[in-house]
C-alpha atoms as a PDB file:
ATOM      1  CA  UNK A   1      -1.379  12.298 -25.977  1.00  0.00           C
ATOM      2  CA  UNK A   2      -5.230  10.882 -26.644  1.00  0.00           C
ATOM      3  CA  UNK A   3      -7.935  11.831 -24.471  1.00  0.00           C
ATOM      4  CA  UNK A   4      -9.256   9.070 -22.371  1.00  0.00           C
ATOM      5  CA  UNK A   5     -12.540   7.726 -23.809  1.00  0.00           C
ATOM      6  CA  UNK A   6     -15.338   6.869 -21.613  1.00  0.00           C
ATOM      7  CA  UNK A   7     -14.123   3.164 -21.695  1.00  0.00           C
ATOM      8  CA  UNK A   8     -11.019   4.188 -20.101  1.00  0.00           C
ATOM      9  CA  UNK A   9     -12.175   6.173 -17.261  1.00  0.00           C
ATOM     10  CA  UNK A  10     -14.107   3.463 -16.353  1.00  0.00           C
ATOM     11  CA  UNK A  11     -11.384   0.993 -15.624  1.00  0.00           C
ATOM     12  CA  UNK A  12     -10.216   0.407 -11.798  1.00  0.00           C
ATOM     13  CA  UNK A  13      -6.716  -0.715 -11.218  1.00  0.00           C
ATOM     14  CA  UNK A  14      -6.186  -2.891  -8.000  1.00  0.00           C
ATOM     15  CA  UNK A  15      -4.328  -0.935  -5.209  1.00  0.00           C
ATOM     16  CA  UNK A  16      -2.874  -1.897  -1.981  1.00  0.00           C
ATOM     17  CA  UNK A  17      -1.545   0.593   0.352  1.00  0.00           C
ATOM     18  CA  UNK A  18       1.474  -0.602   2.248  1.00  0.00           C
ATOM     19  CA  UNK A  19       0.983  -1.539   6.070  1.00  0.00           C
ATOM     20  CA  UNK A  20       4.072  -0.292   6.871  1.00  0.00           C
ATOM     21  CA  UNK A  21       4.835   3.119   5.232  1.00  0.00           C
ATOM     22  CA  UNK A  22       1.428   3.920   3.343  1.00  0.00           C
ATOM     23  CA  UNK A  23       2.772   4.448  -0.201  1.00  0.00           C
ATOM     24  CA  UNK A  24       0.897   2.413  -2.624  1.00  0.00           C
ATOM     25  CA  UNK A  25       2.090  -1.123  -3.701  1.00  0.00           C
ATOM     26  CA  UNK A  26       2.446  -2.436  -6.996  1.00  0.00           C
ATOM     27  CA  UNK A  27       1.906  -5.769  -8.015  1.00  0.00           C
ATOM     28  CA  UNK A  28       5.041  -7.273  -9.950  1.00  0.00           C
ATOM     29  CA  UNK A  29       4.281 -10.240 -10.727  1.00  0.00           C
ATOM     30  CA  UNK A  30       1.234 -12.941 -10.472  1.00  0.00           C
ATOM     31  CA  UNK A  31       0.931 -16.811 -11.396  1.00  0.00           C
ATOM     32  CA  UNK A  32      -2.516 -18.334 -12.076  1.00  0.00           C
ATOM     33  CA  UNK A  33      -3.150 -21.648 -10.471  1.00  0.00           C
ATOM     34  CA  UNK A  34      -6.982 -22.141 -11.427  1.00  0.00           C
ATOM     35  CA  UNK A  35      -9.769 -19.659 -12.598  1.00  0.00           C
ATOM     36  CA  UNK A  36     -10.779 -18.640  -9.789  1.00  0.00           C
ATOM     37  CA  UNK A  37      -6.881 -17.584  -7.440  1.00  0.00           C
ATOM     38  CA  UNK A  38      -4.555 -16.156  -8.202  1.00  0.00           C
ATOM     39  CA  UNK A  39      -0.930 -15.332  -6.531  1.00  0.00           C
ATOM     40  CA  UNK A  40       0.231 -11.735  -6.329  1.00  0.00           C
ATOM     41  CA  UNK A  41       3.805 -10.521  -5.758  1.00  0.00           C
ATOM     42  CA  UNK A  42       3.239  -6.847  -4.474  1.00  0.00           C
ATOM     43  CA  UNK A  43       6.060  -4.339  -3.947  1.00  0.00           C
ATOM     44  CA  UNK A  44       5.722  -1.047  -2.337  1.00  0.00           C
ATOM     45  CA  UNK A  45       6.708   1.846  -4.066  1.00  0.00           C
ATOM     46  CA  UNK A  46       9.058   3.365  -1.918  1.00  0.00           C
ATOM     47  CA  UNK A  47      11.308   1.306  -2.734  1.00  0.00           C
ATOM     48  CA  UNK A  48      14.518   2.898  -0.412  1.00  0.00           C
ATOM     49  CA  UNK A  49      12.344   4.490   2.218  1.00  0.00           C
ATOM     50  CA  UNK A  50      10.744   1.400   3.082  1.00  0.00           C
ATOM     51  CA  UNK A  51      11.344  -1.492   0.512  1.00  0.00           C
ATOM     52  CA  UNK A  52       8.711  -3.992   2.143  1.00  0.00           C
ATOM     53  CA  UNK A  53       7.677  -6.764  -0.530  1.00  0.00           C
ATOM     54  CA  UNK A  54       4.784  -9.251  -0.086  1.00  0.00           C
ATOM     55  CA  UNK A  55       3.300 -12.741  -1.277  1.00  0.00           C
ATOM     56  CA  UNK A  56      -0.274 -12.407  -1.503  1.00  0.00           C
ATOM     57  CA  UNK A  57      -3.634 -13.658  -2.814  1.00  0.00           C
ATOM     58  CA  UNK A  58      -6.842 -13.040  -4.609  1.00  0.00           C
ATOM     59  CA  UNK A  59      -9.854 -15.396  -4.668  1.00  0.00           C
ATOM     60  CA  UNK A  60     -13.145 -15.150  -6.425  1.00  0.00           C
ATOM     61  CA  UNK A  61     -15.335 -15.546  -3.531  1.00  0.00           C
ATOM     62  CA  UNK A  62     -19.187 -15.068  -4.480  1.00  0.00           C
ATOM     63  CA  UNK A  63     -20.770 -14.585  -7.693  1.00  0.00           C
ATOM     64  CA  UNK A  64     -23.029 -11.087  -7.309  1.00  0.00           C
ATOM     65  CA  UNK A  65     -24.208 -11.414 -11.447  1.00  0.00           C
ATOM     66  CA  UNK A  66     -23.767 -14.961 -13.838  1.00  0.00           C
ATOM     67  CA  UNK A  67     -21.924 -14.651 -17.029  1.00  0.00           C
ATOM     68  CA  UNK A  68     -23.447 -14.446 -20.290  1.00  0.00           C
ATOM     69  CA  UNK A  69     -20.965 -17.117 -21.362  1.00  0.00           C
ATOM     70  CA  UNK A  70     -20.376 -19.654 -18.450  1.00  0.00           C
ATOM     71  CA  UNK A  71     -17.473 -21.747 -18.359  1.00  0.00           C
ATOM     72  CA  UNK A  72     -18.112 -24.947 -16.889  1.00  0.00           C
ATOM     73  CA  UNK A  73     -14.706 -25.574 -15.373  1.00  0.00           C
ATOM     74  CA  UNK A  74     -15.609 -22.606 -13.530  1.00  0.00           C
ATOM     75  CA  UNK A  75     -17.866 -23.152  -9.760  1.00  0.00           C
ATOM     76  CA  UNK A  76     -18.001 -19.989  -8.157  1.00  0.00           C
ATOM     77  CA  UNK A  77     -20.643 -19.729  -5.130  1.00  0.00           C
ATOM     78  CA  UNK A  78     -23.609 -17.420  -5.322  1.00  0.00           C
ATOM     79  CA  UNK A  79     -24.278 -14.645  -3.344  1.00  0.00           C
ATOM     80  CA  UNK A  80     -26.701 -14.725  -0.953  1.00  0.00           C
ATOM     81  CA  UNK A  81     -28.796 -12.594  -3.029  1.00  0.00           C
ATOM     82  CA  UNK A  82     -28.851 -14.341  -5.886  1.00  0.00           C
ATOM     83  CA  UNK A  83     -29.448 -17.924  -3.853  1.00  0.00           C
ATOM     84  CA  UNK A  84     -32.571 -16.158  -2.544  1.00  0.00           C
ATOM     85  CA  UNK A  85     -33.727 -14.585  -6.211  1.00  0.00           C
ATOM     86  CA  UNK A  86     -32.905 -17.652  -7.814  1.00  0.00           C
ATOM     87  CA  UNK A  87     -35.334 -19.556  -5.509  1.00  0.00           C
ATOM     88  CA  UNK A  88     -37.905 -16.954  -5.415  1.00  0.00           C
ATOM     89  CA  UNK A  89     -37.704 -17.734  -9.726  1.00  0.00           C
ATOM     90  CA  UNK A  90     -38.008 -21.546  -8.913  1.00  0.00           C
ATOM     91  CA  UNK A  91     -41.647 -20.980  -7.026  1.00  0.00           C
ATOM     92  CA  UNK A  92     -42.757 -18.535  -9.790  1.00  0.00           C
ATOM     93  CA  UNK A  93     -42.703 -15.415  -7.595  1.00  0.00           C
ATOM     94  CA  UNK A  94     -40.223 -13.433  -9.890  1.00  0.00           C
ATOM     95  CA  UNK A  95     -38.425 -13.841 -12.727  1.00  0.00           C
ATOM     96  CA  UNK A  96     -34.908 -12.685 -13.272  1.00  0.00           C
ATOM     97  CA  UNK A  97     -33.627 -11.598 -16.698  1.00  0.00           C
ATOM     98  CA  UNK A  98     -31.490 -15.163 -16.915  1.00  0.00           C
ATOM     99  CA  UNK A  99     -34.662 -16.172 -18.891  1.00  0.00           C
ATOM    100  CA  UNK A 100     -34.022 -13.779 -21.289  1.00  0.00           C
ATOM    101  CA  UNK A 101     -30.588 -15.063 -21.359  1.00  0.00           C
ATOM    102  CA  UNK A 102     -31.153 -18.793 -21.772  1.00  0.00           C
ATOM    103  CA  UNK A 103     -34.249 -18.054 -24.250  1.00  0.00           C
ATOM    104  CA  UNK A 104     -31.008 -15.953 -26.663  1.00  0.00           C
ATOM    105  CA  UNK A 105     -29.193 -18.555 -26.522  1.00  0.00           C
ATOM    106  CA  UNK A 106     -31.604 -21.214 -28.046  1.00  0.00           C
END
C-alpha cells in the first residue's frame, strides 16, 4: 500500500453521526438538481443494530472566498464578510486580491 501524500491527508470526507444509535452514516446515494443542492440518501452503518436510513440535503449557503473561474449559472450569496470587504474596495479603503485576479485574467 502507498503512503498518503500531503494531498491526501488533506481531504475531509462528509460525516453524519446517526441520531439514533451514534454510529456514523454513510451516504449511498445523491442526485444533483442544480449547482448549488444536492439530495443525499444516508444510511447508518449499523446496519442490524439499528438500520435507520434518511433523505437529506446539502445547500451552498454563503460564499466565504469567489472562484478563480466563476460560472455564471452559478448565484451563491456572499458572506457577510465579504459584502462588507467588497464595499470597503468600492470607496477605496482596501483592496482585496480580486484585483489581482481580474487584472490575470485580461
Amino acid at each position: 500500500m502507498t503512503e498518503p501524500n500531503e494531498e491526501m491527508s488533506e481531504v475531509s470526507r462528509l460525516r453524519f453521526d446517526c441520531p439514533h444509535c451514534g454510529s456514523y452514516m454513510k451516504v449511498r446515494t445523491s442526485k444533483t438538481h442544480h449547482p448549488e443542492y444536492r439530495t443525499l440518501y444516508l444510511h447508518c452503518t449499523n446496519e442490524f443494530g439499528c438500520g435507520y436510513r434518511v433523505k437529506s440535503e446539502l445547500t451552498l449557503i454563503e460564499t466565504l472566498a469567489p472562484s478563480y473561474h466563476p460560472n455564471p449559472a452559478v448565484n451563491i450569496q456572499l458572506s457577510p464578510w465579504l459584502k462588507r470587504h467588497a464595499k470597503l474596495e468600492d470607496e477605496g479603503q482596501i483592496r482585496l486580491i480580486l484585483d489581482a485576479r481580474k487584472e490575470a485574467k485580461k
